[in-house]
N, C-alpha and C. Protein backbone atom coordinates (compact mmCIF):
# COMPACT_ATOMS: atom_id res chain seq x y z
N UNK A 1 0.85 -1.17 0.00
CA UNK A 1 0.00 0.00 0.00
C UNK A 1 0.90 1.23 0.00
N UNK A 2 0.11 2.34 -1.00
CA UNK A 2 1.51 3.52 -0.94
C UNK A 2 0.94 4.58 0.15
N UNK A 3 1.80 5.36 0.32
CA UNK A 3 1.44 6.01 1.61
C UNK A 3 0.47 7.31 1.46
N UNK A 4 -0.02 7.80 0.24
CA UNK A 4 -1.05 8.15 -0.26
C UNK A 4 -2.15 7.45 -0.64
N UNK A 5 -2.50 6.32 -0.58
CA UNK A 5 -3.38 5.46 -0.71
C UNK A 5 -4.22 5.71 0.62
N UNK A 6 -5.63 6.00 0.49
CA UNK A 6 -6.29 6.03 1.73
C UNK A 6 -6.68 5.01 2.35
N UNK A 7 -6.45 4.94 3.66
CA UNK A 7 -6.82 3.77 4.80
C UNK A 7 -7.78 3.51 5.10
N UNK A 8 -8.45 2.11 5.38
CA UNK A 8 -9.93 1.64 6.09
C UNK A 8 -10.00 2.71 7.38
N UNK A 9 -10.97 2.90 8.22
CA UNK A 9 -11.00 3.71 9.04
C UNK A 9 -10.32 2.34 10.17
N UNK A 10 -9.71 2.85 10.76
CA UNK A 10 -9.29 2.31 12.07
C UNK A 10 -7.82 0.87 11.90
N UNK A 11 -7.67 1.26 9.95
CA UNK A 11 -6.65 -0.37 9.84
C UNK A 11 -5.33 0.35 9.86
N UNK A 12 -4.48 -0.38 9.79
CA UNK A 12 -2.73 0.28 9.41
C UNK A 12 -2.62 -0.90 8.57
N UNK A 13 -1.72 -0.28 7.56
CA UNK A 13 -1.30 -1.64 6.42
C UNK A 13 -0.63 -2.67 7.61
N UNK A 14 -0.76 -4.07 6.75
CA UNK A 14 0.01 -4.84 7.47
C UNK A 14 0.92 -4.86 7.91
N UNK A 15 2.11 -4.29 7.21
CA UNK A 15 3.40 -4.27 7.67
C UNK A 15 3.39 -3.03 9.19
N UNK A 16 2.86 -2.17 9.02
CA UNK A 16 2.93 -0.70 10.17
C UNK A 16 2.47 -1.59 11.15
N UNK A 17 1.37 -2.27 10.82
CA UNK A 17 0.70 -3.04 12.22
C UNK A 17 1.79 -4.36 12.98
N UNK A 18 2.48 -4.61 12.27
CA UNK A 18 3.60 -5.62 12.96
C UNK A 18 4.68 -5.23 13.15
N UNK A 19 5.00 -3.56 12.51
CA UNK A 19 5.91 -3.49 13.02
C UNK A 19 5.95 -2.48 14.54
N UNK A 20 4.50 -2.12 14.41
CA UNK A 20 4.06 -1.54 15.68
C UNK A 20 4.12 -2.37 16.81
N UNK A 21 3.22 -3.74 16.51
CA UNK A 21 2.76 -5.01 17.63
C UNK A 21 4.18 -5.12 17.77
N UNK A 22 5.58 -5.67 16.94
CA UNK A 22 6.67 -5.91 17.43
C UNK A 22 7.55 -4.64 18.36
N UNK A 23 7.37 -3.54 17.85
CA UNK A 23 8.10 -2.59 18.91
C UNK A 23 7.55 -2.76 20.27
N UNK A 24 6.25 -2.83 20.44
CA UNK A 24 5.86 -2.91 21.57
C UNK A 24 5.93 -4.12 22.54
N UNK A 25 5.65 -5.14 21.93
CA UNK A 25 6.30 -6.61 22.56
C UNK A 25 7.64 -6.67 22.88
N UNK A 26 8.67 -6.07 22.17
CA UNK A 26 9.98 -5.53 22.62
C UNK A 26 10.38 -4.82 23.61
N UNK A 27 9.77 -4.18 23.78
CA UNK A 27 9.69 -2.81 24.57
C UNK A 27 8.96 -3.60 26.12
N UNK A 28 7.90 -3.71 25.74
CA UNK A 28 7.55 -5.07 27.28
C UNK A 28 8.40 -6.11 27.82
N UNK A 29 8.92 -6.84 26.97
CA UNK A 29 10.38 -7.95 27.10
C UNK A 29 10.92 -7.37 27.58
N UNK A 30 11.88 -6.51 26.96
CA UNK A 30 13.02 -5.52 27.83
C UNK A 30 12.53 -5.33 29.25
N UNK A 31 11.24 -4.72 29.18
CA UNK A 31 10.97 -3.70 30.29
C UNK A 31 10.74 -5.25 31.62
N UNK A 32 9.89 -6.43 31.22
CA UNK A 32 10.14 -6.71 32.22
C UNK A 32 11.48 -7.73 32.66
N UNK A 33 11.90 -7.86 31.17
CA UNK A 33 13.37 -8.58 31.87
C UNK A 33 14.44 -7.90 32.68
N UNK A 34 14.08 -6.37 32.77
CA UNK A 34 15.01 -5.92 33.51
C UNK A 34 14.19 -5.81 35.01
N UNK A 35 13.62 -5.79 34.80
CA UNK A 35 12.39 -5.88 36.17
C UNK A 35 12.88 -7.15 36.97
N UNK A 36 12.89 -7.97 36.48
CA UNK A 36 12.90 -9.84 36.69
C UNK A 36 14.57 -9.50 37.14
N UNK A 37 15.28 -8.94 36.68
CA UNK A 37 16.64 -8.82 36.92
C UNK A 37 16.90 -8.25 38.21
N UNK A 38 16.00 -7.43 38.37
CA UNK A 38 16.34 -6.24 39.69
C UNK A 38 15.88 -6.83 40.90
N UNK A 39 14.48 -7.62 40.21
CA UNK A 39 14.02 -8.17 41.59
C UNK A 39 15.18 -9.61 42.10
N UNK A 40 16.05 -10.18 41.11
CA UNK A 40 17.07 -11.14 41.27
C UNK A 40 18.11 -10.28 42.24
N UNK A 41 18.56 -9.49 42.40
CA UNK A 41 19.57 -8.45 42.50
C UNK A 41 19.02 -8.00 43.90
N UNK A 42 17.90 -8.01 44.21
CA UNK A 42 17.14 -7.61 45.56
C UNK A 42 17.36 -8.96 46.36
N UNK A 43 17.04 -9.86 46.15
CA UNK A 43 16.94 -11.48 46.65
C UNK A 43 18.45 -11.81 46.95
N UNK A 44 19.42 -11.57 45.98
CA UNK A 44 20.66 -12.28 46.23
C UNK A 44 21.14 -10.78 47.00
N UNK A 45 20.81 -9.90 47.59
CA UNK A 45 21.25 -8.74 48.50
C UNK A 45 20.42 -8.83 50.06
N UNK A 46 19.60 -9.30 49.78
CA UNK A 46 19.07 -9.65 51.32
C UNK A 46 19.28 -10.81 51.63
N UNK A 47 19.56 -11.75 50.97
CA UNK A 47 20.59 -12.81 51.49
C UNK A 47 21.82 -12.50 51.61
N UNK A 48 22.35 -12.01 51.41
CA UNK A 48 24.31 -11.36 51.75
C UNK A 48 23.98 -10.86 53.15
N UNK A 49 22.80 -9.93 52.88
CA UNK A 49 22.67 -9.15 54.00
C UNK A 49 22.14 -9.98 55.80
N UNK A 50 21.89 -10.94 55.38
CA UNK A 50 21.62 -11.36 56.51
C UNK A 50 22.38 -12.72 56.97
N UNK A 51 23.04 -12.88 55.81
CA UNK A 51 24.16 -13.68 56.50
C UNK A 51 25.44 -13.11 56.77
N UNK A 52 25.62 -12.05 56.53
CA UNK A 52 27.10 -10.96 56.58
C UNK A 52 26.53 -10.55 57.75
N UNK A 53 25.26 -9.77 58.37
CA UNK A 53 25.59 -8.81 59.19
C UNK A 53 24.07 -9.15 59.78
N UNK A 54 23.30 -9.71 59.74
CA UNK A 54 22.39 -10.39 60.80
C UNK A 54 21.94 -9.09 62.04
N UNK A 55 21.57 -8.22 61.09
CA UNK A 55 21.44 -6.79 62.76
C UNK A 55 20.34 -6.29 61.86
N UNK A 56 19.79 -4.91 62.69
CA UNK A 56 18.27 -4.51 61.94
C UNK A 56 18.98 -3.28 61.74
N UNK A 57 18.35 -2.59 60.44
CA UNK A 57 18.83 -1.30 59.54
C UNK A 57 18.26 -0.40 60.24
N UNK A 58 17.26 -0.34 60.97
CA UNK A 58 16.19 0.74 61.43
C UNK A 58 16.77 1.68 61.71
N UNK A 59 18.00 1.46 62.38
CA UNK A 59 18.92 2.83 63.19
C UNK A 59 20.03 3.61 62.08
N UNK A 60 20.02 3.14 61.09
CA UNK A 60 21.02 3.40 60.06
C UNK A 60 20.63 4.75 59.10
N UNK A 61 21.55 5.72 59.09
CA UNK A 61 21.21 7.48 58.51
C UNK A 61 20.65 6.78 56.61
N UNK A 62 19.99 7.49 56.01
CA UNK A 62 20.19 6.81 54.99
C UNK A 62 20.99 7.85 53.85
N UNK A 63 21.52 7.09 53.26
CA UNK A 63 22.69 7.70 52.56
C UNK A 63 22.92 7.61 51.18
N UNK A 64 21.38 8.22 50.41
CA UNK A 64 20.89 8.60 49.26
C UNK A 64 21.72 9.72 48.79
N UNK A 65 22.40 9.44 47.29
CA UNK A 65 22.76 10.59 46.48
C UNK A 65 22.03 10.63 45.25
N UNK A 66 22.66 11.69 44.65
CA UNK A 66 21.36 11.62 42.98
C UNK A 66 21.81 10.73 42.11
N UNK A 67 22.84 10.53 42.45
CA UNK A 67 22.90 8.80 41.57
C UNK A 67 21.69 7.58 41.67
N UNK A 68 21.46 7.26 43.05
CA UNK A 68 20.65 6.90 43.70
C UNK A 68 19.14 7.40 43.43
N UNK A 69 18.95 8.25 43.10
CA UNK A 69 17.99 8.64 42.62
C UNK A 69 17.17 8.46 41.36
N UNK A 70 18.30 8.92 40.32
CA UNK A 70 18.12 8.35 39.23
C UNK A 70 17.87 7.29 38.93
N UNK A 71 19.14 6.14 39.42
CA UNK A 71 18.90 4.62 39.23
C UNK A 71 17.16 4.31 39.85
N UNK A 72 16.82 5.41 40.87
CA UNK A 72 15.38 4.32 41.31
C UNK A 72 14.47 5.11 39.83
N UNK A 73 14.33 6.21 39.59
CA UNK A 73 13.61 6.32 38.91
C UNK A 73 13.81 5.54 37.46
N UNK A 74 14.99 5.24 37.34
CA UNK A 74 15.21 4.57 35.71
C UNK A 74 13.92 3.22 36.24
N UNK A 75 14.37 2.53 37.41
CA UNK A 75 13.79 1.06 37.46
C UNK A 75 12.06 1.41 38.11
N UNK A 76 11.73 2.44 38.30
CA UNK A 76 10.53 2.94 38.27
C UNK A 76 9.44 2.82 37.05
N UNK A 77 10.47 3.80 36.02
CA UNK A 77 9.83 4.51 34.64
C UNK A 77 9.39 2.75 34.28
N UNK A 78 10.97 1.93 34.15
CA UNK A 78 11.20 0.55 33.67
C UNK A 78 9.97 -0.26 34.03
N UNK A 79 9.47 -0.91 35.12
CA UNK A 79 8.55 -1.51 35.96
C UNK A 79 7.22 -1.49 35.24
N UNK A 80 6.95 0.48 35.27
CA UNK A 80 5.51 0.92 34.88
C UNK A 80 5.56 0.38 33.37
N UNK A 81 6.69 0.75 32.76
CA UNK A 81 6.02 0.12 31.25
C UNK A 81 6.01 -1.21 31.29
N UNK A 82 6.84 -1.82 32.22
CA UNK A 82 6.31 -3.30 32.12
C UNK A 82 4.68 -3.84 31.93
N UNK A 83 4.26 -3.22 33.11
CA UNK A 83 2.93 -3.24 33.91
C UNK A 83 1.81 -2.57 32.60
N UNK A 84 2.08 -1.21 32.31
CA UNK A 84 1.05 -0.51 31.45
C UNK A 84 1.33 -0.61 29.74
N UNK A 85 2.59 -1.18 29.50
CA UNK A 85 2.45 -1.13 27.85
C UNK A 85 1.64 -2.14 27.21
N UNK A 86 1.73 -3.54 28.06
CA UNK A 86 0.36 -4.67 27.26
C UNK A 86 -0.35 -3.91 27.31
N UNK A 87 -1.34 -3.49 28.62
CA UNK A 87 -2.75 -2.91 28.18
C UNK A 87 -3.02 -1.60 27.60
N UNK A 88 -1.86 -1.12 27.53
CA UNK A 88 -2.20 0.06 26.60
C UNK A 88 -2.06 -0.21 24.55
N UNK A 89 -1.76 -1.20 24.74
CA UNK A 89 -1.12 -1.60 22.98
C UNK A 89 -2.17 -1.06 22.40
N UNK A 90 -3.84 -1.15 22.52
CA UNK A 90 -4.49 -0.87 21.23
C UNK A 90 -4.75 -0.08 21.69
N UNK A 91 -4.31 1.48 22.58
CA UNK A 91 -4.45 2.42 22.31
C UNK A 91 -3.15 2.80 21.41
N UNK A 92 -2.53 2.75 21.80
CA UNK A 92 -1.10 3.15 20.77
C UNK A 92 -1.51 2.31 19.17
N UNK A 93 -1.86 0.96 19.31
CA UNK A 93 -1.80 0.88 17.66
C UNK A 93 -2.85 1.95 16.98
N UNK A 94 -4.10 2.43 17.80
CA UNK A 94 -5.15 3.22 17.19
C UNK A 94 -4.49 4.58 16.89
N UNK A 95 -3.44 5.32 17.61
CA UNK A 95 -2.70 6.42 17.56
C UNK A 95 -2.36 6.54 16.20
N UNK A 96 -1.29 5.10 15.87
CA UNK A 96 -0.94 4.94 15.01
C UNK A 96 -1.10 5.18 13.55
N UNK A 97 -2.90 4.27 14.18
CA UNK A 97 -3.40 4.39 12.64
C UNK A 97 -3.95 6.23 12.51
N UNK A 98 -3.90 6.26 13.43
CA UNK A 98 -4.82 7.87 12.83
C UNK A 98 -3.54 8.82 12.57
N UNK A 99 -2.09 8.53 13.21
CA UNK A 99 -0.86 9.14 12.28
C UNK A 99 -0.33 8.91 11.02
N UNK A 100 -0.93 7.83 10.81
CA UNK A 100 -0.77 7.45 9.23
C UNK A 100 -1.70 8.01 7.90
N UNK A 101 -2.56 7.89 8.61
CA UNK A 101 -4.02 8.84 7.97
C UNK A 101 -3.39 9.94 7.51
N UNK A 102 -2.79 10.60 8.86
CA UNK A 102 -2.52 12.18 9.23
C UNK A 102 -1.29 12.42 8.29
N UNK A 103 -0.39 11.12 8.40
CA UNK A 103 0.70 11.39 6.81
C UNK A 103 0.10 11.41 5.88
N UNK A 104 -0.40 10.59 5.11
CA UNK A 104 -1.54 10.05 4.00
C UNK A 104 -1.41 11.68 3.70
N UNK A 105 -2.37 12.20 4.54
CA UNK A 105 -2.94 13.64 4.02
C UNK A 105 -1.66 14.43 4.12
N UNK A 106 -0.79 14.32 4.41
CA UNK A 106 0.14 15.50 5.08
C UNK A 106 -0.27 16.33 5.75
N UNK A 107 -0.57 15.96 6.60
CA UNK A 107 -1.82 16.94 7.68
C UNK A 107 -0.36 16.20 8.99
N UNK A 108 -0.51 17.87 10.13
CA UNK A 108 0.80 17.49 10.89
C UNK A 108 0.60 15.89 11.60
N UNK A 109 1.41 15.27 12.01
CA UNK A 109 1.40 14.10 13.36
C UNK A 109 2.32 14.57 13.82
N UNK A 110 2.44 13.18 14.91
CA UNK A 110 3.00 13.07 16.00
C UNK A 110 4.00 11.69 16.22
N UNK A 111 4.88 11.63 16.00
CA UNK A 111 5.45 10.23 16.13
C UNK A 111 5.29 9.54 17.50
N UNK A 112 4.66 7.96 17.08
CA UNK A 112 3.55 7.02 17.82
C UNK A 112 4.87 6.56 18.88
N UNK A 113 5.98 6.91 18.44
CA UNK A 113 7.17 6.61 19.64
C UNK A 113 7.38 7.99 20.90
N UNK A 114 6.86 9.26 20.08
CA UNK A 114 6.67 10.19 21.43
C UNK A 114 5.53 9.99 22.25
N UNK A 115 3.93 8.97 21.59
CA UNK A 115 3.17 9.04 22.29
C UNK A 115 3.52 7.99 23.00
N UNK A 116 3.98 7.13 22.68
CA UNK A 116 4.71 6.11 23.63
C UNK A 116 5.09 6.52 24.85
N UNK A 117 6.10 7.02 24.61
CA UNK A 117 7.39 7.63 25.65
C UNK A 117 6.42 8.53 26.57
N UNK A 118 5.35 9.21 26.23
CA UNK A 118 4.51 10.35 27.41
C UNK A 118 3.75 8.72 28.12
């Protein structure tokens, strides 16, 4: 299909539609294999921790920098798209199709990877 060719209401040619369904199945993989990783990384640290030093943290200053910060928000941002990109997929593929439309015509869009990313 050429990209002036007008669209069914609500379809994306085949190829846009798989290569949409595949970014996003990608993008979930990643998101929760690093998830699955961190929570590994939590497990093998509270086991160190309680066979190294067997005492309670409660009394301990905590000793957060913005490094620390960042890293939680990276595995934050990471987590949520785990959690919200399946059920959001057919809103994003519908985005999609109505940015393709919106090329079709040359009428402005929005690339379906910034609506992603918000």
């Amino acid at each position: 299909m050429k990209l002036d060719e007008p669209v069914a209401a609500g379809h994306l040619p085949r190829l846009d539609r798989i290569i949409v369904a595949g970014l996003l199945i990608l993008v979930a993989v990643l998101a929760w294999a690093f998830t699955i990783h961190q929570a590994i990384l939590m497990d093998e640290m509270e086991a160190a921790m309680w066979r190294d030093m067997n005492m309670s943290m409660n009394g301990m200053a905590p000793s957060w920098n913005a490094v620390d910060a960042v890293m939680l928000f990276v595995m934050w941002s990471t987590m949520m798209a785990a959690m919200m990109i399946p059920g959001a997929s057919p809103m994003i593929a519908a985005f999609a199709t109505i940015n393709h439309r919106r090329r079709a015509r040359a009428a402005p869009y929005v690339p379906t990877a910034a609506f992603l990313l918000g």
